[in-house]
C-alpha atoms as a PDB file:
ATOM      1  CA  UNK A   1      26.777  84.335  61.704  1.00  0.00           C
ATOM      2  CA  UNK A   2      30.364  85.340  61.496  1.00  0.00           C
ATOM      3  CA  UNK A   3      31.763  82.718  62.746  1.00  0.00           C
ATOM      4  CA  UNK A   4      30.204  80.462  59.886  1.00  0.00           C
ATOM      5  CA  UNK A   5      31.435  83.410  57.614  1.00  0.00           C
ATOM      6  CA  UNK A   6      35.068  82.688  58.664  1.00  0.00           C
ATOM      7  CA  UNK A   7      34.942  79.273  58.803  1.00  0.00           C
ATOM      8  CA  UNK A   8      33.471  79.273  54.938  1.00  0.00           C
ATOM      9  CA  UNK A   9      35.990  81.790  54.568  1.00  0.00           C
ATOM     10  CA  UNK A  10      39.278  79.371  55.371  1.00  0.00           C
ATOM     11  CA  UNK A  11      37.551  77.101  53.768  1.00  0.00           C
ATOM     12  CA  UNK A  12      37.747  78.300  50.446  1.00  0.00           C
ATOM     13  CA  UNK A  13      41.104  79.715  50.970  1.00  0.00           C
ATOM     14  CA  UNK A  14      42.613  77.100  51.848  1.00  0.00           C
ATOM     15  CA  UNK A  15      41.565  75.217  49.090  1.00  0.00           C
ATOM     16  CA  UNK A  16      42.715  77.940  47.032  1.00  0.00           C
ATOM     17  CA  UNK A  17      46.091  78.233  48.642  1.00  0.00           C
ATOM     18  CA  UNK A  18      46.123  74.484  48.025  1.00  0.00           C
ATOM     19  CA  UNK A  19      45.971  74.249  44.351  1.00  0.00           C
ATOM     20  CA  UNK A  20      49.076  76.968  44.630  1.00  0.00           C
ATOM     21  CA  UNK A  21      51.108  75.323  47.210  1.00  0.00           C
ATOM     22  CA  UNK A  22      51.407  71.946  46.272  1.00  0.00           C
ATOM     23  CA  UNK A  23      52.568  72.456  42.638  1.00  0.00           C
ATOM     24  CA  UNK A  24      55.222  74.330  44.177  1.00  0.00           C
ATOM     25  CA  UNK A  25      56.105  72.288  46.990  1.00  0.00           C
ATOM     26  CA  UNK A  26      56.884  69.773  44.627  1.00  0.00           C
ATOM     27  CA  UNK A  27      58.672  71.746  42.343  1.00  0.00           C
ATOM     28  CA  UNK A  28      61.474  72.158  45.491  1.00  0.00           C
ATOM     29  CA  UNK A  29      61.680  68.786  46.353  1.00  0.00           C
ATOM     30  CA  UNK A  30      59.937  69.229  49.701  1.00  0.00           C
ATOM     31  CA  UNK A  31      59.075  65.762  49.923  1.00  0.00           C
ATOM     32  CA  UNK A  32      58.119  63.619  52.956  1.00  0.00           C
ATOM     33  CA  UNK A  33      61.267  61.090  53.968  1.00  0.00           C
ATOM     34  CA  UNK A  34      59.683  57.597  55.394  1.00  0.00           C
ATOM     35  CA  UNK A  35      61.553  55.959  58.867  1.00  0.00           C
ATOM     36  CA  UNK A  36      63.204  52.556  57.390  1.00  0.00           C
ATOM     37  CA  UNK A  37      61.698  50.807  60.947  1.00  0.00           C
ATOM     38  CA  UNK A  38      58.217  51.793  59.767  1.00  0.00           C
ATOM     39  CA  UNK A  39      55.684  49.417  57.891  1.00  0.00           C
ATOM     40  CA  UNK A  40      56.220  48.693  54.291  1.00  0.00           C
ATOM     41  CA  UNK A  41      53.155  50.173  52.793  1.00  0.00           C
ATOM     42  CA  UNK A  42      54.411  53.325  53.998  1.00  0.00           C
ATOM     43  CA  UNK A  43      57.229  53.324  51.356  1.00  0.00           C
ATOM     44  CA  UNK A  44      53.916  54.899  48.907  1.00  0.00           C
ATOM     45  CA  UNK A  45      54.213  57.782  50.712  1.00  0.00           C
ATOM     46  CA  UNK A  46      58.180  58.533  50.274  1.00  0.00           C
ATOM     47  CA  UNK A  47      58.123  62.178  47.878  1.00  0.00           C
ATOM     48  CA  UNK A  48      54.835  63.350  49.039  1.00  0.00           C
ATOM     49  CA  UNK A  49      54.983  67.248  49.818  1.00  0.00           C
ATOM     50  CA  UNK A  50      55.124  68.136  53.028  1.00  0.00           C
ATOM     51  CA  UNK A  51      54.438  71.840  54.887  1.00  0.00           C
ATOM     52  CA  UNK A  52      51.095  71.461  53.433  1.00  0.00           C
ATOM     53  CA  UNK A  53      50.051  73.500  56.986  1.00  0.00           C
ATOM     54  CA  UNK A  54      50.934  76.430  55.084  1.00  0.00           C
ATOM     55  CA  UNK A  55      47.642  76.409  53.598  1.00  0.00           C
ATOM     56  CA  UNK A  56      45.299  76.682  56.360  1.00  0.00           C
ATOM     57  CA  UNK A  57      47.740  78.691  58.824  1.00  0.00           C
ATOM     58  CA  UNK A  58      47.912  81.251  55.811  1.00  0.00           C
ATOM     59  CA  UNK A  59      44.080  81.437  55.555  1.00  0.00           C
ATOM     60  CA  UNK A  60      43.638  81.511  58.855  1.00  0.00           C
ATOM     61  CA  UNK A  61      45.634  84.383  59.516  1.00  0.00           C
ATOM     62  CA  UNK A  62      43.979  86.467  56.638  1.00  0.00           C
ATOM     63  CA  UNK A  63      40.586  85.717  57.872  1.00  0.00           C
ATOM     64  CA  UNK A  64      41.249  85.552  61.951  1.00  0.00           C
ATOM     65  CA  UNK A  65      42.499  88.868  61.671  1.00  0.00           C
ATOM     66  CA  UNK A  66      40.331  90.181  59.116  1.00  0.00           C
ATOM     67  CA  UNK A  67      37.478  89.172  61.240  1.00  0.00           C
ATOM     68  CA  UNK A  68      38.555  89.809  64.231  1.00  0.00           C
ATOM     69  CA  UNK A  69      39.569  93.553  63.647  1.00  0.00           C
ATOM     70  CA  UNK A  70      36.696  94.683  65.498  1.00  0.00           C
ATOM     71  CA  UNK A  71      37.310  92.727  68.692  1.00  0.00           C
ATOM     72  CA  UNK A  72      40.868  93.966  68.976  1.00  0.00           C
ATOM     73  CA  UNK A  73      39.741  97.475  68.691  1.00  0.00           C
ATOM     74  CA  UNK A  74      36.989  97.299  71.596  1.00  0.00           C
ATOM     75  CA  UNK A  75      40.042  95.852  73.349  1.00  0.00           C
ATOM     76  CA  UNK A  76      39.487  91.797  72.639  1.00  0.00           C
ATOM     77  CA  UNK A  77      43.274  90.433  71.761  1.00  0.00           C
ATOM     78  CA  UNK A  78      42.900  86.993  73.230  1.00  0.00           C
ATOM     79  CA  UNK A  79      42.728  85.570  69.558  1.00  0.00           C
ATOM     80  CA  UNK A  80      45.689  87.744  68.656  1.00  0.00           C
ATOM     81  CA  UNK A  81      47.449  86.161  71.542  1.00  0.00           C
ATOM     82  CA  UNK A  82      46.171  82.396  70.812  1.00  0.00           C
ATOM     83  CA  UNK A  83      47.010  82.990  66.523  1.00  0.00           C
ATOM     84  CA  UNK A  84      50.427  84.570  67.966  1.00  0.00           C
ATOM     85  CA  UNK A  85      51.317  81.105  70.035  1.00  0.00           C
ATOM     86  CA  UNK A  86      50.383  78.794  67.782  1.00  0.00           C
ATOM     87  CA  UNK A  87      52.638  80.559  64.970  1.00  0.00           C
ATOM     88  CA  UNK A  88      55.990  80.043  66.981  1.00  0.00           C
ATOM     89  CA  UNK A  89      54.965  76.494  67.323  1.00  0.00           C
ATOM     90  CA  UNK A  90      54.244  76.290  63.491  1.00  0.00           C
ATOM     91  CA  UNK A  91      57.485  78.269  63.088  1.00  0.00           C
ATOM     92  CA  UNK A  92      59.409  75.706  65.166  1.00  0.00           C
ATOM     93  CA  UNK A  93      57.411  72.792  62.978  1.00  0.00           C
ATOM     94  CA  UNK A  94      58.525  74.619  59.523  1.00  0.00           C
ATOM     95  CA  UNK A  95      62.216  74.659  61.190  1.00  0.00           C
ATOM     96  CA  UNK A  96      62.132  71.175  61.657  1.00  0.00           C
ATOM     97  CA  UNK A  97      60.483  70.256  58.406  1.00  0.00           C
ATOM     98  CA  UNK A  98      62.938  72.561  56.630  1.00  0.00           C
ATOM     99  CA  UNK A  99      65.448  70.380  58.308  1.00  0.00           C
ATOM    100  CA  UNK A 100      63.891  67.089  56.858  1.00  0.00           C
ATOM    101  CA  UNK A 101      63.740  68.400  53.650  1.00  0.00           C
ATOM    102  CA  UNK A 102      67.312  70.089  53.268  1.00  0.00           C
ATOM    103  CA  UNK A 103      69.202  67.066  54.373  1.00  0.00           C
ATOM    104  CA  UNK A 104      66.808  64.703  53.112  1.00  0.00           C
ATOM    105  CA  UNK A 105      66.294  62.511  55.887  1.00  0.00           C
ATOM    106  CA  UNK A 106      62.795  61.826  58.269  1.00  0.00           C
ATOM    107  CA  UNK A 107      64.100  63.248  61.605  1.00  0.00           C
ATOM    108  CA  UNK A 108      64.749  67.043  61.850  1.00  0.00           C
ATOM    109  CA  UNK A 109      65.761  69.467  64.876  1.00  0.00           C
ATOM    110  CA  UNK A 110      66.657  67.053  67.602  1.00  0.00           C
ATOM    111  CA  UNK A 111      64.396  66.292  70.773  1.00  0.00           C
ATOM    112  CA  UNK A 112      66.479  68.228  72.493  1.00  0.00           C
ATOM    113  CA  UNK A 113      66.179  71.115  70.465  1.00  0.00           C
ATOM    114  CA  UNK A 114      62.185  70.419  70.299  1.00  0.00           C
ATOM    115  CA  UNK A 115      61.496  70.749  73.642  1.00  0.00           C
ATOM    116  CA  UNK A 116      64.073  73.637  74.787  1.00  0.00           C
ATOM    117  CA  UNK A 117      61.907  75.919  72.034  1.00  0.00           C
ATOM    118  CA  UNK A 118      58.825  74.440  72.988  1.00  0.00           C
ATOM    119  CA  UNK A 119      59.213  74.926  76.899  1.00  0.00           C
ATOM    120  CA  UNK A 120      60.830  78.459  75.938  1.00  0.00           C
ATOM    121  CA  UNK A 121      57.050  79.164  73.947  1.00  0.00           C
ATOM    122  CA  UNK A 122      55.219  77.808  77.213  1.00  0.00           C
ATOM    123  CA  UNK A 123      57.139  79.776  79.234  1.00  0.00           C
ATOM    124  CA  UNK A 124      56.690  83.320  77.261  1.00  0.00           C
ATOM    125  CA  UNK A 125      52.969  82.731  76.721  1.00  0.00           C
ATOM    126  CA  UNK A 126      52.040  81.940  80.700  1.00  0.00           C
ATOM    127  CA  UNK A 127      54.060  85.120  81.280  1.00  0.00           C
ATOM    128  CA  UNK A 128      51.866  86.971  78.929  1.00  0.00           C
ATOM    129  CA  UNK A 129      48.533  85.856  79.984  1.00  0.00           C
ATOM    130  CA  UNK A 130      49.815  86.522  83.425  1.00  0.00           C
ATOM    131  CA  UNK A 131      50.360  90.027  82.612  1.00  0.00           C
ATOM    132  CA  UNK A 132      47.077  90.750  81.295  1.00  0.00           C
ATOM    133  CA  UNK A 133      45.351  89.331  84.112  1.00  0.00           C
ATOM    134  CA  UNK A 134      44.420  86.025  82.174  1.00  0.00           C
ATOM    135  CA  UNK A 135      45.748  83.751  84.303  1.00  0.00           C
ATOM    136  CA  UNK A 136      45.677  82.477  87.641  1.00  0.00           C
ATOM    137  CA  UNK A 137      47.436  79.991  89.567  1.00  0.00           C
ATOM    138  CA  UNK A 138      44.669  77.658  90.319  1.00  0.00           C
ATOM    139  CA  UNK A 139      43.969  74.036  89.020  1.00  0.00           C
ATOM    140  CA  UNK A 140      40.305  73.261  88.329  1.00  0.00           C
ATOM    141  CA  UNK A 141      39.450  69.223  89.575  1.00  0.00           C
ATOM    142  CA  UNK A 142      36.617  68.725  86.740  1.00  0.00           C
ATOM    143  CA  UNK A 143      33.426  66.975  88.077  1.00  0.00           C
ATOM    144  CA  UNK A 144      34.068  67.788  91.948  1.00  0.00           C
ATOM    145  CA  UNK A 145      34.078  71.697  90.899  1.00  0.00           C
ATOM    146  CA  UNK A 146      37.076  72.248  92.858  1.00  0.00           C
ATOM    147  CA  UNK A 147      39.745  74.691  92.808  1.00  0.00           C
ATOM    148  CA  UNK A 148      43.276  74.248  94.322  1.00  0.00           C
ATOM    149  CA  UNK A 149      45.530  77.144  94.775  1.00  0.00           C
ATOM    150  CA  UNK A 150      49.400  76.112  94.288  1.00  0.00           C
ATOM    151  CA  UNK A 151      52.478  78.251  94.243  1.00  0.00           C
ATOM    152  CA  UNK A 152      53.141  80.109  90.870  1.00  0.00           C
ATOM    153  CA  UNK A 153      56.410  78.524  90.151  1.00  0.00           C
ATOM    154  CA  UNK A 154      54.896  75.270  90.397  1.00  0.00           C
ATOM    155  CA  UNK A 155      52.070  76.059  88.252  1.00  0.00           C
ATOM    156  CA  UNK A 156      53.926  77.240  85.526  1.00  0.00           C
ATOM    157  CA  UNK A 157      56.324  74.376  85.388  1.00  0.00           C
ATOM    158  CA  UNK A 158      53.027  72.654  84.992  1.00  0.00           C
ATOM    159  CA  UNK A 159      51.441  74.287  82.715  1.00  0.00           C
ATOM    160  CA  UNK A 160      54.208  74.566  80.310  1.00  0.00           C
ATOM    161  CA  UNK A 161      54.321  70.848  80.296  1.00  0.00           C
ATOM    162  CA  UNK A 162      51.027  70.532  79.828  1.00  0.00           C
ATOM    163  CA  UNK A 163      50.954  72.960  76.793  1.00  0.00           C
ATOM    164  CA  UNK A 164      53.936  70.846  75.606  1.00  0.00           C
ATOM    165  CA  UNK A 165      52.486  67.617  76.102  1.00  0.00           C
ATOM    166  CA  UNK A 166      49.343  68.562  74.541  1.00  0.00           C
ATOM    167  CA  UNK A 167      51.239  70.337  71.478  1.00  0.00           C
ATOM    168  CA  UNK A 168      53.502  66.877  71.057  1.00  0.00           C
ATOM    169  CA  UNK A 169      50.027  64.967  71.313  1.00  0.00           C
ATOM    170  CA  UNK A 170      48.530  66.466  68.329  1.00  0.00           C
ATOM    171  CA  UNK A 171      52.047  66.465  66.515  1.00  0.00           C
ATOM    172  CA  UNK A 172      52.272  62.584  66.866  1.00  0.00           C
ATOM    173  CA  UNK A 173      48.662  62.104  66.167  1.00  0.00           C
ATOM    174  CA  UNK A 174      49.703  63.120  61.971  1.00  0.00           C
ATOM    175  CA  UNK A 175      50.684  59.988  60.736  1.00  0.00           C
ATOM    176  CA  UNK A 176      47.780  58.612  59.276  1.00  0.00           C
ATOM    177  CA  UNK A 177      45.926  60.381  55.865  1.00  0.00           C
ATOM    178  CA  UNK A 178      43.639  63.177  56.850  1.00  0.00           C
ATOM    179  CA  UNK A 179      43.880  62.023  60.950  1.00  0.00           C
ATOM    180  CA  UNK A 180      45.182  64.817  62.622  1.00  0.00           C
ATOM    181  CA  UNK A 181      43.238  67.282  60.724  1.00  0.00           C
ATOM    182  CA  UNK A 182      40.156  65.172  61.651  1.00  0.00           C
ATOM    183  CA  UNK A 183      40.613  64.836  64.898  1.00  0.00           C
ATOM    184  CA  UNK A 184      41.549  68.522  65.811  1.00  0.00           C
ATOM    185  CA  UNK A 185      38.231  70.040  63.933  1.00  0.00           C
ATOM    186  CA  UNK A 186      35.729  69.099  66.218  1.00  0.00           C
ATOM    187  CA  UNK A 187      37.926  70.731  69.041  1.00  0.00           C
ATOM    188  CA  UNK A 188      37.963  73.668  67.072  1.00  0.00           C
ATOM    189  CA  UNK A 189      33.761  73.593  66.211  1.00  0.00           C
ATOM    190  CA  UNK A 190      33.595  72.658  70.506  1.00  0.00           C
ATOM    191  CA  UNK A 191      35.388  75.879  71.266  1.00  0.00           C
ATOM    192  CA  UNK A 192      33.488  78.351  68.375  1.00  0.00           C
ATOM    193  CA  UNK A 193      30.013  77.076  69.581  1.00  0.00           C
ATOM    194  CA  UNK A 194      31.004  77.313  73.597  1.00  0.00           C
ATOM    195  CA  UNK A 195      32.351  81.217  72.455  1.00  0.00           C
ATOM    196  CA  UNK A 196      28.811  81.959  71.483  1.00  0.00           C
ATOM    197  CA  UNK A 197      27.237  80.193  74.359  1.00  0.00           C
ATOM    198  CA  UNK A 198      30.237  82.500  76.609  1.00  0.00           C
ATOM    199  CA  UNK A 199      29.140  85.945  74.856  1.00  0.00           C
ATOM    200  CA  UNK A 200      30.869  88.361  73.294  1.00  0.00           C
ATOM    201  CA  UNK A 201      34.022  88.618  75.585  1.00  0.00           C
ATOM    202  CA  UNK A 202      35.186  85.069  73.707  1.00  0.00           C
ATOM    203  CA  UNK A 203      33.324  85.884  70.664  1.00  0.00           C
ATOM    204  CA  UNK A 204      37.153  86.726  69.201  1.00  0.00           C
ATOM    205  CA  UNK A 205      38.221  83.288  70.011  1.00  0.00           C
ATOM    206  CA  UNK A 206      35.436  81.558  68.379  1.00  0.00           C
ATOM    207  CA  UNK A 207      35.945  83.350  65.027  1.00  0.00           C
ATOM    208  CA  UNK A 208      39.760  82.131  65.460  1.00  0.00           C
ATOM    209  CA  UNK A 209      38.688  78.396  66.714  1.00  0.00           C
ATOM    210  CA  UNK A 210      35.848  78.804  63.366  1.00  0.00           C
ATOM    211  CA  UNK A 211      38.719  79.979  61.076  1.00  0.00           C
ATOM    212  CA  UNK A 212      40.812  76.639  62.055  1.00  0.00           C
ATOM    213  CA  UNK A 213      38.369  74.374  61.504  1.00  0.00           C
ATOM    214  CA  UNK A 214      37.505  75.730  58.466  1.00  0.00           C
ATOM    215  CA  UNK A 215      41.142  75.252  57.062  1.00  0.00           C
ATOM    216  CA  UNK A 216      41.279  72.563  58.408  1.00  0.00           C
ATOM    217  CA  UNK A 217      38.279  71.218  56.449  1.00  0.00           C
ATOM    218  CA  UNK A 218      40.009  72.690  53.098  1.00  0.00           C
ATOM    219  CA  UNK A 219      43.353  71.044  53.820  1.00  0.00           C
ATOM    220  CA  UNK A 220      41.430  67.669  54.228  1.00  0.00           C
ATOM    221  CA  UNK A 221      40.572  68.243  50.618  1.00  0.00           C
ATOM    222  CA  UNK A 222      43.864  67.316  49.610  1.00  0.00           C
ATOM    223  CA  UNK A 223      44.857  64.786  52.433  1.00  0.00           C
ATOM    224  CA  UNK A 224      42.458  62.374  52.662  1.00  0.00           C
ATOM    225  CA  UNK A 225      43.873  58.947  51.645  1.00  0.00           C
ATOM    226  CA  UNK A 226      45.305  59.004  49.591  1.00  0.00           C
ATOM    227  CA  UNK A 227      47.511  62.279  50.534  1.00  0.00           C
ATOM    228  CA  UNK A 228      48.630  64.695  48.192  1.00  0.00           C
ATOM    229  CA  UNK A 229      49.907  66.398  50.860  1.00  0.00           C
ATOM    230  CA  UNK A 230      51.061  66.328  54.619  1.00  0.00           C
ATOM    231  CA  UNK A 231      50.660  68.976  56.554  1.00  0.00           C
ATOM    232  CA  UNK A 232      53.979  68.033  58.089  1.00  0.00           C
ATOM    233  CA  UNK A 233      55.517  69.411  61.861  1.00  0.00           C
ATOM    234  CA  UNK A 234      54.796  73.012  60.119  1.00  0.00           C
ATOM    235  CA  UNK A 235      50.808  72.205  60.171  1.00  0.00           C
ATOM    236  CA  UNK A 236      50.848  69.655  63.125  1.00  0.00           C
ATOM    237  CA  UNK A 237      52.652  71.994  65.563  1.00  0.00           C
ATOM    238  CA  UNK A 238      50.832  75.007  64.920  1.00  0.00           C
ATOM    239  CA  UNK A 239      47.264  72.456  65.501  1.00  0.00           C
ATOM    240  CA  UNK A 240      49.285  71.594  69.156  1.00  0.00           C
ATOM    241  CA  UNK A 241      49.810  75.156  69.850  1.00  0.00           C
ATOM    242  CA  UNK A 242      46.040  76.958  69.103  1.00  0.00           C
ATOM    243  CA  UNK A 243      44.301  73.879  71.340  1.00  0.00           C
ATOM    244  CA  UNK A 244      46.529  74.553  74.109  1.00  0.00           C
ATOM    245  CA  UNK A 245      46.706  78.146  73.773  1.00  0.00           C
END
């Protein structure tokens, strides 16, 4: 029940925060720049608003918390700790779209500069789950339910690549109307219905997983073709970081 709660929660949120955000988004200009090697019909799309992610991260947080207040006191903080990783990859994104915007042009930090802050994210969140006992080095072989036991340095090189990759996946994965908010909701509804299926140990992480999807479904109010909005790197980024983390 609460994680429906939540969900209808971001929802409506985010479609408040929506009729807000936009007006002002254009008001400063923050429109998207289009690639000059890209196809022509994307030209439409030049001046659109971009950062639109601020209105589901924003409700997410508000309700996540909110919701999740209980957990945290009886000592649940992995949705704390999930919320807190994908904001420094929506941070980053915002950077980056701040760029785009500032100097008016479609690319924004460099690649360079992408993936030294990524990998330095990875890095500080494996350390973190290590601490609290939340992770060990082991790598699961799906369907032959087999574990293998590698060194720790190795696995975190890994596993920060993997969080990187899989951040960068959803990231490129927003350049169609309403695609990557489409695509990432059903991970989120996957992960809220396994948390009830866990018990109440992931319950926390369902209500965030519940509280994405349901800004997520909000957002797609306003960016399904045609877009009044992008969620931009801001939006995409912070997607990439809560389904890895």
């Amino acid at each position: 029940m609460q994680i429906a709660v939540v969900a209808l929660c971001t929802f409506v949120l985010a479609l408040v925060f929506g009729r807000l955000l936009i007006p002002a988004l254009r008001a400063l200009k923050a429109g998207q720049s289009i690639r000059e090697i890209g196809p022509s019909w994307h030209n439409s799309k030049a001046g659109t608003p971009t950062m639109g992610g601020i209105m589901f991260i924003a409700a997410a947080i508000l309700c996540v918390v909110a919701a999740g207040w209980r957990s945290m006191l009886a000592g649940y903080r992995t949705h704390l700790y999930v919320l807190a990783f994908a904001l420094v990859f929506g941070l980053i994104g915002f950077i980056d779209d701040f760029v785009k915007g500032k100097f008016k042009r479609n690319l924004g930090l460099t690649a360079l500069q992408k993936l030294v802050l990524q990998l330095a994210a990875a890095g500080a969140y494996l350390a973190l789950l290590r601490y609290n006992g939340d992770l060990t080095c082991d790598l699961y072989i799906p369907f032959w339910n087999t574990t293998v036991a590698i060194s720790e340095p190795l696995y975190v090189i890994f596993a920060a690549f993997v969080i990187v990759g899989t951040v960068n996946s959803v990231n490129l994965t927003d350049g169609v109307d309403g695609l990557a908010a489409s695509t990432t909701m059903p991970v989120c509804i996957f992960f809220a219905v396994l948390s009830i299926l866990w018990g109440e140990r992931f319950l926390s992480l369902g209500v965030f997983a519940s509280g994405i999807a349901g800004g997520l479904l909000g957002f797609l109010i306003y960016n399904f073709n045609p877009a009044k909005v992008f969620m931009g790197d801001t939006g995409s980024l912070f997607l990439g970081g809560a389904v890895a983390g």
